[in-house]
Each structure stands twice: as C-alpha cells, then as structure tokens.
N, C-alpha and C. Protein backbone atom coordinates (compact mmCIF):
# COMPACT_ATOMS: atom_id res chain seq x y z
N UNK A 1 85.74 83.24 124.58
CA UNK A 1 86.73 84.29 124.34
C UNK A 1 86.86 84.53 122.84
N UNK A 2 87.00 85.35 122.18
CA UNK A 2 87.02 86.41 121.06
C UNK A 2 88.51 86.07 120.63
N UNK A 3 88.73 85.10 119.56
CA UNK A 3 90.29 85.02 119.20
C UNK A 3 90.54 86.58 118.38
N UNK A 4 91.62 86.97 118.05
CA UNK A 4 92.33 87.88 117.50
C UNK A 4 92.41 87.86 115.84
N UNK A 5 91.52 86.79 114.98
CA UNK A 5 91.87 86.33 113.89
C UNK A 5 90.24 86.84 113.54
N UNK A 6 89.36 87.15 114.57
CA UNK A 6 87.81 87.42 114.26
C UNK A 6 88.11 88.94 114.45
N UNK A 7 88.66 89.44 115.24
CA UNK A 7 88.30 90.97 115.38
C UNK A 7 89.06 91.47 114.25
N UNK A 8 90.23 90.77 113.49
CA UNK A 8 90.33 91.37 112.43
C UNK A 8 89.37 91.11 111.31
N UNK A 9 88.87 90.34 111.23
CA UNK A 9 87.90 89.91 109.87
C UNK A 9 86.85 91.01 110.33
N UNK A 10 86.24 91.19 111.53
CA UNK A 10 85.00 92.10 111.36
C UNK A 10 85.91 93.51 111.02
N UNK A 11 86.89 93.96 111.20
CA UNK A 11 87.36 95.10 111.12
C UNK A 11 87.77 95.11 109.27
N UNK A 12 88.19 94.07 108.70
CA UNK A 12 88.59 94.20 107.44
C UNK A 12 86.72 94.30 106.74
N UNK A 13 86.02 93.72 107.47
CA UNK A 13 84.97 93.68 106.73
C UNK A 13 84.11 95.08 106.86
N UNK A 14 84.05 95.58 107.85
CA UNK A 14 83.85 97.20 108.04
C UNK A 14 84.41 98.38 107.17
N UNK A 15 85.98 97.66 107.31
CA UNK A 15 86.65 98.79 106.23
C UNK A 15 86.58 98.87 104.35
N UNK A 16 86.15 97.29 104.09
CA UNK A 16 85.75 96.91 102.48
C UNK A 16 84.40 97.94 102.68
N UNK A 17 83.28 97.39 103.55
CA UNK A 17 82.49 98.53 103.45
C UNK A 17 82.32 100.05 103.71
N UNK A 18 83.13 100.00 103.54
CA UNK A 18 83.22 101.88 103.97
C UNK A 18 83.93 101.85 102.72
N UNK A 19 84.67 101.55 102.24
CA UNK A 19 85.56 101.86 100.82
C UNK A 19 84.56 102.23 99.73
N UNK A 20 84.33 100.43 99.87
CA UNK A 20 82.50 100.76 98.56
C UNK A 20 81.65 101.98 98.58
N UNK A 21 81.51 102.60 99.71
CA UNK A 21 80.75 103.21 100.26
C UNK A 21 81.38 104.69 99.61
N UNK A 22 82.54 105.55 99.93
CA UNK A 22 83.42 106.15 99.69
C UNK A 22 83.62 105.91 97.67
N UNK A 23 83.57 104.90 97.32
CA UNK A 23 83.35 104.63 95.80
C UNK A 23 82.39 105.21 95.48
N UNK A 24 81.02 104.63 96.27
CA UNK A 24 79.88 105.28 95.47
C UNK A 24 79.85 106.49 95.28
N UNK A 25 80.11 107.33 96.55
CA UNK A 25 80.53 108.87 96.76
C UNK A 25 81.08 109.48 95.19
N UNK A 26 82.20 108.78 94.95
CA UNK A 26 83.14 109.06 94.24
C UNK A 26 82.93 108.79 92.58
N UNK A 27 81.56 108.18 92.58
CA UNK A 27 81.18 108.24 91.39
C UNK A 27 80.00 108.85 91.12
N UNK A 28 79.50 109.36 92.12
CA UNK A 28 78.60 110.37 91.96
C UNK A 28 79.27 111.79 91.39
N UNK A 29 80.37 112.15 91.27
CA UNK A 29 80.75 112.98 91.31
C UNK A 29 82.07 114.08 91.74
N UNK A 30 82.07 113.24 93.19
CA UNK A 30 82.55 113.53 94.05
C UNK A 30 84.10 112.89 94.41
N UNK A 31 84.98 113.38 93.54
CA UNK A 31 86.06 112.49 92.68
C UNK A 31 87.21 112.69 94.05
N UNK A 32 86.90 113.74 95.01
CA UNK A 32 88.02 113.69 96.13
C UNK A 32 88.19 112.63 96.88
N UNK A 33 86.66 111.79 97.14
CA UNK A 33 86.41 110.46 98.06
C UNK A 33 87.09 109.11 97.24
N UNK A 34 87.75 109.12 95.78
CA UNK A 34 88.26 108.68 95.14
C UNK A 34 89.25 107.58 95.71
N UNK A 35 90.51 108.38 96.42
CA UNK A 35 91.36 107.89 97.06
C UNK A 35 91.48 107.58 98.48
N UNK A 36 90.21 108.02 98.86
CA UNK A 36 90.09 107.72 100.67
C UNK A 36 89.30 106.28 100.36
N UNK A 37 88.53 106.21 99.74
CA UNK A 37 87.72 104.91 99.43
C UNK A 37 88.73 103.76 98.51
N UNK A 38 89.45 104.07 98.28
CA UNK A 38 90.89 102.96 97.42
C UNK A 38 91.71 103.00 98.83
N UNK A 39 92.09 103.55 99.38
CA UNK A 39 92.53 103.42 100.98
C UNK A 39 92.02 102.70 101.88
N UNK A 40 90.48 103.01 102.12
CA UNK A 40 89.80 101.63 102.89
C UNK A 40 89.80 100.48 102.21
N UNK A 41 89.65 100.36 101.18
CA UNK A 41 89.30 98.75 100.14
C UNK A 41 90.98 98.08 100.70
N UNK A 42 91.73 99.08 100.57
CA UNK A 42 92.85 98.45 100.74
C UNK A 42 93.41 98.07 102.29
N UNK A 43 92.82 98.65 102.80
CA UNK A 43 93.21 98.33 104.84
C UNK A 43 92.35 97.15 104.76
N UNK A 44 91.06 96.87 104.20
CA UNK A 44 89.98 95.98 104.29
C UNK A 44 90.39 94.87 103.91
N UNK A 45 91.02 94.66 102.60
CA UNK A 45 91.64 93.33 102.20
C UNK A 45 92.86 93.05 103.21
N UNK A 46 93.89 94.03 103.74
CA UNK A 46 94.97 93.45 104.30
C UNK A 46 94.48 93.00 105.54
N UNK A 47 93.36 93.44 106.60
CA UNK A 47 92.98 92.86 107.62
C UNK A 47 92.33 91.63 107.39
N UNK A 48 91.83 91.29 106.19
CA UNK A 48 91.20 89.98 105.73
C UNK A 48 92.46 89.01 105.49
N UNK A 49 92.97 89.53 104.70
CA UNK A 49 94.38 88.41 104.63
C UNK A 49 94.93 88.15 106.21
N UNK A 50 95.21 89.47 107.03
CA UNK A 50 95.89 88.87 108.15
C UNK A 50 95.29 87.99 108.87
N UNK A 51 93.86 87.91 109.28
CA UNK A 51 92.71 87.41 109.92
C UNK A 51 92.83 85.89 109.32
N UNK A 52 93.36 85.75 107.94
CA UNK A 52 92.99 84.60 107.28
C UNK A 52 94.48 83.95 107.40
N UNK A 53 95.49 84.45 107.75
CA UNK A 53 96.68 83.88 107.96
C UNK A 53 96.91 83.59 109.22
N UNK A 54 96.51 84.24 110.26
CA UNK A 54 96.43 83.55 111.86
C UNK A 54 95.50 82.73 111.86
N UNK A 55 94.83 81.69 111.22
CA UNK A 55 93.69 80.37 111.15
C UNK A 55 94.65 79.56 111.33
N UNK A 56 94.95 78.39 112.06
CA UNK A 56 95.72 77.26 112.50
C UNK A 56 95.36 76.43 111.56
C-alpha cells in the first residue's frame, strides 16, 4: 500500500520540476512564465516539507 507521505513527495517533486522548467521559459525571454514558475517551486517545496513531516 502507497502511504500518503510518498504521493506527496512525487507530487512536490513534479511540481519543483515544472517550476525549473517554467524558469527556463522565463529566462529565455519570456518574463510572463516568471511567476507561474516561482508558484510551482513554491507548491513543490511545501509538498516536500509536508511529505517530510508525516515520516514517523
């Protein structure tokens, strides 16, 4: 069974990558993806912290 402390870590780890991802965008040029990509970095770390605070 799949504890609740893993589906957040793959989900925080999906969303760090999509941020980076949304960065690169955003330094190409493309300065609107700016704040959608500082938005994922930031859902990405808080699902990592929560994931890392439900560990017994």
């Amino acid at each position: 069974m799949i504890e609740p402390g893993k589906k957040l870590k793959g989900a925080g780890i999906s969303y760090l990558g999509s941020g980076v991802a949304f960065l690169a965008v955003a330094a190409s040029g493309q300065t609107a993806f700016l704040g959608v990509g500082m938005a994922m970095i930031g859902l990405g770390i808080a699902f990592l912290a929560k994931s890392r605070k439900d560990r017994p």
